[in-house]
PDB file of N, CA and C in Angstrom:
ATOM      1  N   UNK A   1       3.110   4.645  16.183  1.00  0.00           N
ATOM      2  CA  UNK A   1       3.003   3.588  15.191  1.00  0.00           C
ATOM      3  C   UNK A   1       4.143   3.692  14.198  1.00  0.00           C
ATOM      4  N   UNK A   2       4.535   2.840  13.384  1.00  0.00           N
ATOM      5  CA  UNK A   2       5.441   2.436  12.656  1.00  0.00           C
ATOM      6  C   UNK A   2       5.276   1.561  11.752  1.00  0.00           C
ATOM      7  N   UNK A   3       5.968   1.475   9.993  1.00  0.00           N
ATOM      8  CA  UNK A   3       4.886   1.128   9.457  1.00  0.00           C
ATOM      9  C   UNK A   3       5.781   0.230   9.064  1.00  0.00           C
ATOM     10  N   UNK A   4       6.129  -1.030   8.414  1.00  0.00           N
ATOM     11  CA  UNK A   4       6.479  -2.179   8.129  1.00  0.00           C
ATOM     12  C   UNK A   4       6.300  -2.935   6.830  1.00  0.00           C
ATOM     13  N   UNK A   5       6.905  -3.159   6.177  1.00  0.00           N
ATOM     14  CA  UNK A   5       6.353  -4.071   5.201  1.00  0.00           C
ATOM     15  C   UNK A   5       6.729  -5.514   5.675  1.00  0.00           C
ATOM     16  N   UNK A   6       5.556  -6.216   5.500  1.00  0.00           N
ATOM     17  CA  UNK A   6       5.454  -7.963   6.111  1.00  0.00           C
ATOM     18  C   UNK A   6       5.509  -8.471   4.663  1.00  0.00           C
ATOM     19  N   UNK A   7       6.428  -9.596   3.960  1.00  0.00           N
ATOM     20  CA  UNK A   7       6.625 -10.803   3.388  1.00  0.00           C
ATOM     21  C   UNK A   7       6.265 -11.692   3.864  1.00  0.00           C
ATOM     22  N   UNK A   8       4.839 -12.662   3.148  1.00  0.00           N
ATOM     23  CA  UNK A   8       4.579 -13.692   3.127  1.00  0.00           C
ATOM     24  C   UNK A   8       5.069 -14.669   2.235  1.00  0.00           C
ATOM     25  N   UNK A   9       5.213 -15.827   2.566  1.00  0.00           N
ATOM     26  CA  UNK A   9       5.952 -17.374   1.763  1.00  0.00           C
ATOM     27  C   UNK A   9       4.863 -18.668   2.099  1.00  0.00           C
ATOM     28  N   UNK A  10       5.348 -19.371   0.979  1.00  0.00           N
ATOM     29  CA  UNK A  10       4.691 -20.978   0.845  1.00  0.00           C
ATOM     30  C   UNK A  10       3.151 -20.960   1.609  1.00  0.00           C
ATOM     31  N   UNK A  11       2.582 -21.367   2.285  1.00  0.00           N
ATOM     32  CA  UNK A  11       1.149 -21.818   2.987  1.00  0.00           C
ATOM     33  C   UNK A  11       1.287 -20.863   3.766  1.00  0.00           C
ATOM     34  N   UNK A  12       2.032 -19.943   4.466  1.00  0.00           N
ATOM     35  CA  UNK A  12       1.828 -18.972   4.977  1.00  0.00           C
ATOM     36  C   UNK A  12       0.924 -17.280   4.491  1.00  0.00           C
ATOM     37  N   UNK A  13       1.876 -17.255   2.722  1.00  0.00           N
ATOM     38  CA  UNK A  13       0.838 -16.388   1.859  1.00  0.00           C
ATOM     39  C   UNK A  13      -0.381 -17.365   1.356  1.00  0.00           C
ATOM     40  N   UNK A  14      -0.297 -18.499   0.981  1.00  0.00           N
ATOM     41  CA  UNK A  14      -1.735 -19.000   0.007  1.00  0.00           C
ATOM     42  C   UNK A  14      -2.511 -19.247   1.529  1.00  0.00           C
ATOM     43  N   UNK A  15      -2.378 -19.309   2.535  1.00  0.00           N
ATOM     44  CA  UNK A  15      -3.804 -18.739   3.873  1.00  0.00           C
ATOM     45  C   UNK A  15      -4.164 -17.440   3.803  1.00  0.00           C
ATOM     46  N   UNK A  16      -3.182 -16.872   3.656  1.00  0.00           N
ATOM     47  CA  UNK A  16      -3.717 -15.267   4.045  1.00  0.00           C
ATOM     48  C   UNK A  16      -3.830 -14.841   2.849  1.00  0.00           C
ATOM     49  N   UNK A  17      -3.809 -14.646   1.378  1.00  0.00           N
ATOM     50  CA  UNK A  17      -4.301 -14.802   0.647  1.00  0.00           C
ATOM     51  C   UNK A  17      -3.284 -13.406  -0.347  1.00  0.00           C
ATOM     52  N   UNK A  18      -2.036 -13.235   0.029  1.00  0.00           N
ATOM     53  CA  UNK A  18      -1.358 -12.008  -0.563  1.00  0.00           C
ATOM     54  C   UNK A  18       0.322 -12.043   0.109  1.00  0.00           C
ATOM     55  N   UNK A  19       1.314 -12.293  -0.670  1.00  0.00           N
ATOM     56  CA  UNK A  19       2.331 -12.222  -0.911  1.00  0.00           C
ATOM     57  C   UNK A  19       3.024 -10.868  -0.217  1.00  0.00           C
ATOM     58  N   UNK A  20       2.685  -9.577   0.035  1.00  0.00           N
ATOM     59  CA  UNK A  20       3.173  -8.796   1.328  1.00  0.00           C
ATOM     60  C   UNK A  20       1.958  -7.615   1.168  1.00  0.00           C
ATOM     61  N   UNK A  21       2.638  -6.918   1.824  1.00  0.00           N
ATOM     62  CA  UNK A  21       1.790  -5.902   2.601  1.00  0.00           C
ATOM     63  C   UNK A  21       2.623  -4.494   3.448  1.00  0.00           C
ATOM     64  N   UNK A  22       2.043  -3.565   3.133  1.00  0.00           N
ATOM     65  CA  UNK A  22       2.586  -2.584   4.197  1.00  0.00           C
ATOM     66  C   UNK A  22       1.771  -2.393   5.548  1.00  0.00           C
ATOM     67  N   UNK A  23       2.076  -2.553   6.733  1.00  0.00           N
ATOM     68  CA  UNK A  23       1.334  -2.306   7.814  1.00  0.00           C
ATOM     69  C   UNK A  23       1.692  -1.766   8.626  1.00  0.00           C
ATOM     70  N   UNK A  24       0.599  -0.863   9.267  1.00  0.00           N
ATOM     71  CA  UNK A  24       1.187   0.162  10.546  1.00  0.00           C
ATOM     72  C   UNK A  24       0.632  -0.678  11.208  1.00  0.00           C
ATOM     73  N   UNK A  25       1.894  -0.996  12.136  1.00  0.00           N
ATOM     74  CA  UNK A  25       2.479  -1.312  13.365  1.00  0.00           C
ATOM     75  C   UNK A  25       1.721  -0.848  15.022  1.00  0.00           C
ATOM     76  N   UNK A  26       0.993  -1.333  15.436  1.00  0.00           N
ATOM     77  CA  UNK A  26       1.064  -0.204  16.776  1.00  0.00           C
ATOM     78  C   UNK A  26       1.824  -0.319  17.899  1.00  0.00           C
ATOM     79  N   UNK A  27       1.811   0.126  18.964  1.00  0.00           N
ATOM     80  CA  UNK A  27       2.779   0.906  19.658  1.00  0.00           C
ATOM     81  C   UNK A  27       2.678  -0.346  20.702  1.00  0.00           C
ATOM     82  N   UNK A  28       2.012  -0.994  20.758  1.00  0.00           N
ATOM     83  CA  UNK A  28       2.245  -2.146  21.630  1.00  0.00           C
ATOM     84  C   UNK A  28       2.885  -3.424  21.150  1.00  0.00           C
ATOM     85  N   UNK A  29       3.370  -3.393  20.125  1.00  0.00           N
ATOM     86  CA  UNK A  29       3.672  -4.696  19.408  1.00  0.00           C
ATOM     87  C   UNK A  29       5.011  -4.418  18.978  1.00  0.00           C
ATOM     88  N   UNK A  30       5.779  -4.860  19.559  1.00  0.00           N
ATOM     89  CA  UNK A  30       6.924  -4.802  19.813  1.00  0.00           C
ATOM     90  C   UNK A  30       8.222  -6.082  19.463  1.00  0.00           C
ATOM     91  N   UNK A  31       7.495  -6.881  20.001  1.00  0.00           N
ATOM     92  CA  UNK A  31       8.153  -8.421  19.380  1.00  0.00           C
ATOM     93  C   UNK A  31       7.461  -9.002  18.118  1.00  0.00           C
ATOM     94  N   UNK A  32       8.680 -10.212  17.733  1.00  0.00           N
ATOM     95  CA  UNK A  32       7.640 -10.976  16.627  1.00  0.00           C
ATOM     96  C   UNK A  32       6.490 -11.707  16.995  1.00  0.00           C
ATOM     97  N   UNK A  33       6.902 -12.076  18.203  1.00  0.00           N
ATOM     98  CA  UNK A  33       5.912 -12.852  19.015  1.00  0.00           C
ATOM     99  C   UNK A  33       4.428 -12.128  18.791  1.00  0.00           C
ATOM    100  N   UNK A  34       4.408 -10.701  19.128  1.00  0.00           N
ATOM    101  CA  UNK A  34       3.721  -9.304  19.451  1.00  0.00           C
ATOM    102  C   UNK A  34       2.888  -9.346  18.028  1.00  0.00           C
ATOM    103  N   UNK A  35       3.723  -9.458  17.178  1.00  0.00           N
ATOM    104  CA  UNK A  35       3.251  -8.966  15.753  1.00  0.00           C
ATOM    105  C   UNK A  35       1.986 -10.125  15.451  1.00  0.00           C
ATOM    106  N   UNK A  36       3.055 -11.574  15.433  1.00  0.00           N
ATOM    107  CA  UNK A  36       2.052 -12.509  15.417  1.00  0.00           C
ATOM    108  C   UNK A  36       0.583 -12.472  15.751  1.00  0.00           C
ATOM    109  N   UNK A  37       0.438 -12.032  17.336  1.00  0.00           N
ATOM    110  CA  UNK A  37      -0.883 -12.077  18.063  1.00  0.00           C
ATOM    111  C   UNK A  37      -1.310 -11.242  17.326  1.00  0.00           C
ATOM    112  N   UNK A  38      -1.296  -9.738  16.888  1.00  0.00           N
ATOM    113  CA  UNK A  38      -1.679  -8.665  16.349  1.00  0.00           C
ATOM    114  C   UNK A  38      -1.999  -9.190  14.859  1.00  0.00           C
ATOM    115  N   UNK A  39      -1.588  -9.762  14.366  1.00  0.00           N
ATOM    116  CA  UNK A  39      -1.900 -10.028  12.736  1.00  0.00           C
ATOM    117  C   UNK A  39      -2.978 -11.401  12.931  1.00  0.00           C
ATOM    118  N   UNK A  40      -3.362 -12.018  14.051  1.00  0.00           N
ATOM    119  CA  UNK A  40      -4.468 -12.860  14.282  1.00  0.00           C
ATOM    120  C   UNK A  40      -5.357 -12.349  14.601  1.00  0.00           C
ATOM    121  N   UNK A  41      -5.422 -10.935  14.794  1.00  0.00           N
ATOM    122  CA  UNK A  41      -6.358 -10.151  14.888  1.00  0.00           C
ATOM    123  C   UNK A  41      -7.317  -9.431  14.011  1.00  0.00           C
ATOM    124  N   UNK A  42      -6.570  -9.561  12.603  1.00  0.00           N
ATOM    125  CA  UNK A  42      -6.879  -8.980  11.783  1.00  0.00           C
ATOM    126  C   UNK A  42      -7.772  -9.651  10.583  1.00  0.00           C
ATOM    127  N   UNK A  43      -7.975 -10.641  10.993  1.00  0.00           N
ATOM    128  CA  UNK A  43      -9.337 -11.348  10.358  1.00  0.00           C
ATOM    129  C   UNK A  43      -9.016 -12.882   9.991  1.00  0.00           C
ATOM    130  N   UNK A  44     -10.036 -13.787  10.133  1.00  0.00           N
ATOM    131  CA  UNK A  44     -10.140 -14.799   9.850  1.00  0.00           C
ATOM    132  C   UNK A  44      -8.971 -15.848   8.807  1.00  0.00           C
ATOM    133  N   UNK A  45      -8.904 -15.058   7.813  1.00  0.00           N
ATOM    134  CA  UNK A  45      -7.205 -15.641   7.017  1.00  0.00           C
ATOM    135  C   UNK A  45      -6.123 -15.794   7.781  1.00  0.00           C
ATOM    136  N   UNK A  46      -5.442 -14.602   8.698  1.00  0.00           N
ATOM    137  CA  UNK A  46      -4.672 -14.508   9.410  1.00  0.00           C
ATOM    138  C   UNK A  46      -4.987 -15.235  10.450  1.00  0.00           C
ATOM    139  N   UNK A  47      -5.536 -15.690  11.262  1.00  0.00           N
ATOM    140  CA  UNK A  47      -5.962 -16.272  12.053  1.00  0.00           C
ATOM    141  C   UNK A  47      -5.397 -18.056  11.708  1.00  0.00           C
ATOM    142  N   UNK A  48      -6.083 -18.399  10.442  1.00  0.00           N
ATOM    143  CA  UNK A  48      -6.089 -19.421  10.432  1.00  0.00           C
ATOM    144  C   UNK A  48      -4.262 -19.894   9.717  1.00  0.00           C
ATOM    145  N   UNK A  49      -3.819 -19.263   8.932  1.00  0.00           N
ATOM    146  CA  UNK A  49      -2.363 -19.207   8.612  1.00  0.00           C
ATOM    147  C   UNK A  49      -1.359 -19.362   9.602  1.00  0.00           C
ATOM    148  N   UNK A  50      -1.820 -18.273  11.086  1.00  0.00           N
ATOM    149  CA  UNK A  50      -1.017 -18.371  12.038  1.00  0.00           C
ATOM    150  C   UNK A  50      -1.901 -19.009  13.856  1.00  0.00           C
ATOM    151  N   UNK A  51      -2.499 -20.257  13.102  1.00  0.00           N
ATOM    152  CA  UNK A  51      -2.870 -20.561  14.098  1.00  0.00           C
ATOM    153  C   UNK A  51      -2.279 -21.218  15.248  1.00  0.00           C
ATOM    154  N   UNK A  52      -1.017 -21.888  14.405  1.00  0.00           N
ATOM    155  CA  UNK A  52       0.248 -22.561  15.212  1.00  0.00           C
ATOM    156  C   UNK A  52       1.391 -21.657  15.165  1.00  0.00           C
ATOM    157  N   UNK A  53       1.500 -20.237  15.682  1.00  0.00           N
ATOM    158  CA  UNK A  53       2.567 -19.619  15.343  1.00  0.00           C
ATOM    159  C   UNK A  53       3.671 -20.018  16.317  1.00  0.00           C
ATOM    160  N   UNK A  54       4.004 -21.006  16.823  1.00  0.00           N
ATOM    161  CA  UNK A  54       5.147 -21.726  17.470  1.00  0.00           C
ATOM    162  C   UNK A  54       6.543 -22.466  16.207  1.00  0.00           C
ATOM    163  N   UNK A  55       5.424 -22.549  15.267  1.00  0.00           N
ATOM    164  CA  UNK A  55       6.165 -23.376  13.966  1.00  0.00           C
ATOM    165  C   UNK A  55       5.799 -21.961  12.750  1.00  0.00           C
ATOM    166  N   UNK A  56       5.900 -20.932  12.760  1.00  0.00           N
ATOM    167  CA  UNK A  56       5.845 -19.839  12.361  1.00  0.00           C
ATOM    168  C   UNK A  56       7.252 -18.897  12.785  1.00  0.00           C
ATOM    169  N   UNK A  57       8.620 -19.217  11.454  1.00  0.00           N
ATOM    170  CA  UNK A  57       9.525 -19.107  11.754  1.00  0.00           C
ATOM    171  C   UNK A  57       9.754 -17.087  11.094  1.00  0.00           C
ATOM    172  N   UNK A  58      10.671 -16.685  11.259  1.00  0.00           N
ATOM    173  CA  UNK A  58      10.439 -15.276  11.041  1.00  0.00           C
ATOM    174  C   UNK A  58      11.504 -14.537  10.549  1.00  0.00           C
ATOM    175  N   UNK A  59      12.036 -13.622   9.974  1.00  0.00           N
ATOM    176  CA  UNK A  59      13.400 -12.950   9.751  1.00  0.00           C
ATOM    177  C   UNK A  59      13.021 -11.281   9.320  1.00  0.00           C
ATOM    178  N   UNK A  60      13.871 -10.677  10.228  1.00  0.00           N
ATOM    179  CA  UNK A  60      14.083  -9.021  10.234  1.00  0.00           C
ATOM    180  C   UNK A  60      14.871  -8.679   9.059  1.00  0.00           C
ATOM    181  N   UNK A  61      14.455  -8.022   7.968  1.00  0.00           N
ATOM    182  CA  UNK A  61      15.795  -7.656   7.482  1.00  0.00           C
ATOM    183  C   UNK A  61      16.525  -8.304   6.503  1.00  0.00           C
ATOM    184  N   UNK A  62      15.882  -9.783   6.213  1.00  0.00           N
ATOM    185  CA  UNK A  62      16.679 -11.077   5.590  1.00  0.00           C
ATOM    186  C   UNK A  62      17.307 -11.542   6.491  1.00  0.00           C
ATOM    187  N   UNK A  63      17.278 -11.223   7.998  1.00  0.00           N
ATOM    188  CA  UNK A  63      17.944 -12.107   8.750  1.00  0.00           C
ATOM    189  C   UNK A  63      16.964 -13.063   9.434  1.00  0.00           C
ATOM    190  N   UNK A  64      17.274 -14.219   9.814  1.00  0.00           N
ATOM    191  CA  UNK A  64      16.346 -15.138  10.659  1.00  0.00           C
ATOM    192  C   UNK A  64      16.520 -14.848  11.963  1.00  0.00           C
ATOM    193  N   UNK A  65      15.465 -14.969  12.806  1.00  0.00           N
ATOM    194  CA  UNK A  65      15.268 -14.182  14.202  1.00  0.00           C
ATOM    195  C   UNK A  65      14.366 -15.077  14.959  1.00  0.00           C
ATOM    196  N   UNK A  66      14.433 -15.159  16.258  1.00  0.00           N
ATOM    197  CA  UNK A  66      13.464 -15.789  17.268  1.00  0.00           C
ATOM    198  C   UNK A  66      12.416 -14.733  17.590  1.00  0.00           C
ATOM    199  N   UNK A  67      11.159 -15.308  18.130  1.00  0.00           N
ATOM    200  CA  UNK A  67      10.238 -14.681  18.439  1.00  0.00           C
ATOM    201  C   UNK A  67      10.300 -13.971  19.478  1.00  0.00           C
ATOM    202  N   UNK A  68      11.263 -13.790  19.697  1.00  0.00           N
ATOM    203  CA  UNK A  68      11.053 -12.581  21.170  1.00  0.00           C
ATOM    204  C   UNK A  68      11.981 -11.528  20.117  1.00  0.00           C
ATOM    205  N   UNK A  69      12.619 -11.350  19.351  1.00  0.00           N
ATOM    206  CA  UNK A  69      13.354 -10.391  19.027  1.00  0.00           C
ATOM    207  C   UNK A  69      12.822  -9.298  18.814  1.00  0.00           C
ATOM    208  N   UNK A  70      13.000  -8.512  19.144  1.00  0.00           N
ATOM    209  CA  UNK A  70      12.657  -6.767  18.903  1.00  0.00           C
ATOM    210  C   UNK A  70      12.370  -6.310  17.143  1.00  0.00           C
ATOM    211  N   UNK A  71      11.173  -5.648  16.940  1.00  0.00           N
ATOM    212  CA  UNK A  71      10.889  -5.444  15.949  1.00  0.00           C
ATOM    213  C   UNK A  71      11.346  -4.383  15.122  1.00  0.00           C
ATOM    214  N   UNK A  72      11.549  -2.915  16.632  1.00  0.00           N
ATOM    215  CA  UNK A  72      12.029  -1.626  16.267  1.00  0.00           C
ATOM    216  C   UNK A  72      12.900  -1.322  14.792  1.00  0.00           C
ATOM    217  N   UNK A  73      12.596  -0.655  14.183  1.00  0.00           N
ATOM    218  CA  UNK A  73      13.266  -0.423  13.463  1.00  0.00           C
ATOM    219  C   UNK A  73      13.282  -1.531  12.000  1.00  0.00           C
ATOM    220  N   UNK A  74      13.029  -2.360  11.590  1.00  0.00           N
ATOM    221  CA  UNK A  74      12.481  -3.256  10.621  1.00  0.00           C
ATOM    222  C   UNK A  74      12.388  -2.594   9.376  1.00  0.00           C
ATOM    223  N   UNK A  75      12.781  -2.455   8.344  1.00  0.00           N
ATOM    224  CA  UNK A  75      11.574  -2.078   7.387  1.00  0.00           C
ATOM    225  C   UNK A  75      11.068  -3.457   6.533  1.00  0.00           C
ATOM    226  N   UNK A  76      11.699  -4.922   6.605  1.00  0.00           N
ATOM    227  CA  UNK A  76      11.263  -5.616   6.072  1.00  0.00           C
ATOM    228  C   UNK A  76      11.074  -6.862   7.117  1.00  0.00           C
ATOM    229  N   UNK A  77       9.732  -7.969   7.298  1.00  0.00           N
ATOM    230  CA  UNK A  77       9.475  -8.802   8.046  1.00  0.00           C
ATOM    231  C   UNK A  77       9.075  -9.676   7.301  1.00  0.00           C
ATOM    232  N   UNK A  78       9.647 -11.242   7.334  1.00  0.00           N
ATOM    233  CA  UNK A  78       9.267 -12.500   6.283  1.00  0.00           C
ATOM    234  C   UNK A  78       8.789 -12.990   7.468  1.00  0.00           C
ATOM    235  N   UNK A  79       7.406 -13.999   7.045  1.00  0.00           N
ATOM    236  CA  UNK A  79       7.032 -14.776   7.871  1.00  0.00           C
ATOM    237  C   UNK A  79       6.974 -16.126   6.569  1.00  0.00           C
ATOM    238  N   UNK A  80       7.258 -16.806   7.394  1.00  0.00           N
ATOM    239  CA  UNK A  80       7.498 -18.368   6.340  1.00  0.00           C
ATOM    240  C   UNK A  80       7.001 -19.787   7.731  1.00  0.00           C
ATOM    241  N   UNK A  81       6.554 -20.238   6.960  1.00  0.00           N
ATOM    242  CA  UNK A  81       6.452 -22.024   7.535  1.00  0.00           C
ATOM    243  C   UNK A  81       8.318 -22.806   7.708  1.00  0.00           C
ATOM    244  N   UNK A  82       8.232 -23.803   8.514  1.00  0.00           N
ATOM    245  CA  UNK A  82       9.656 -24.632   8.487  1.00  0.00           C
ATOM    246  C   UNK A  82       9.914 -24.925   7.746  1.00  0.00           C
ATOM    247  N   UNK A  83      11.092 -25.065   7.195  1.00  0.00           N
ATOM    248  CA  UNK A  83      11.571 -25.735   6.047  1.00  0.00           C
ATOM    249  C   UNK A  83      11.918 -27.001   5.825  1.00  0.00           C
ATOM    250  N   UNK A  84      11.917 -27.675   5.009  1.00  0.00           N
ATOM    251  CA  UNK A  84      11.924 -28.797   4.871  1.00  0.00           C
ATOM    252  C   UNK A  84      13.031 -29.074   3.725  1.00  0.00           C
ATOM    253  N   UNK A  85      13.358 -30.095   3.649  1.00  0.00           N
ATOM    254  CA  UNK A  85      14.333 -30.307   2.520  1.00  0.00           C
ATOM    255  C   UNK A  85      15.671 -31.373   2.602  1.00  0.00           C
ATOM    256  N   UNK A  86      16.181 -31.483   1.836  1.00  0.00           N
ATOM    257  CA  UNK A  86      17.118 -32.287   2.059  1.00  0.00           C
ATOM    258  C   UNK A  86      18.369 -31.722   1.414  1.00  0.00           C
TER     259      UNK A  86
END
């Protein structure tokens, strides 16, 4: 296991109900994709925040990343909604 701090943003934190978090990681969760399923696991808030995690965009690091990208090594993970704007 490996432990992570996750950043939440916009409707992504006011569902799940807290702005970040430190979390150990387990050993099967490997992608963001990975993380996703794993944090819908973790109770009903999460669940419903990331119920469309297709439009659940993500960044390692401050960098922006696709959902297959490798998690290894992380110490910081933003999960945010699309952006919008002009």
């Amino acid at each position: 296991m490996s432990t992570v701090n996750l950043v939440y943003f916009s409707w992504v934190r006011e569902r799940i109900g807290k702005g970040e978090e430190t979390l150990e990681v387990p050993a099967g969760v490997v992608t963001i994709a990975d993380l996703l399923a794993h944090l819908k696991t973790l109770g009903e808030e999460y669940e419903t925040a990331l119920e469309h995690q297709n439009v659940i965009r993500a960044a390692i690091n401050q960098e922006h990343v696709e959902h297959g990208e490798p998690i290894a090594g992380a110490r910081e993970i933003a999960l945010f909604p699309p952006m919008t704007g002009g």
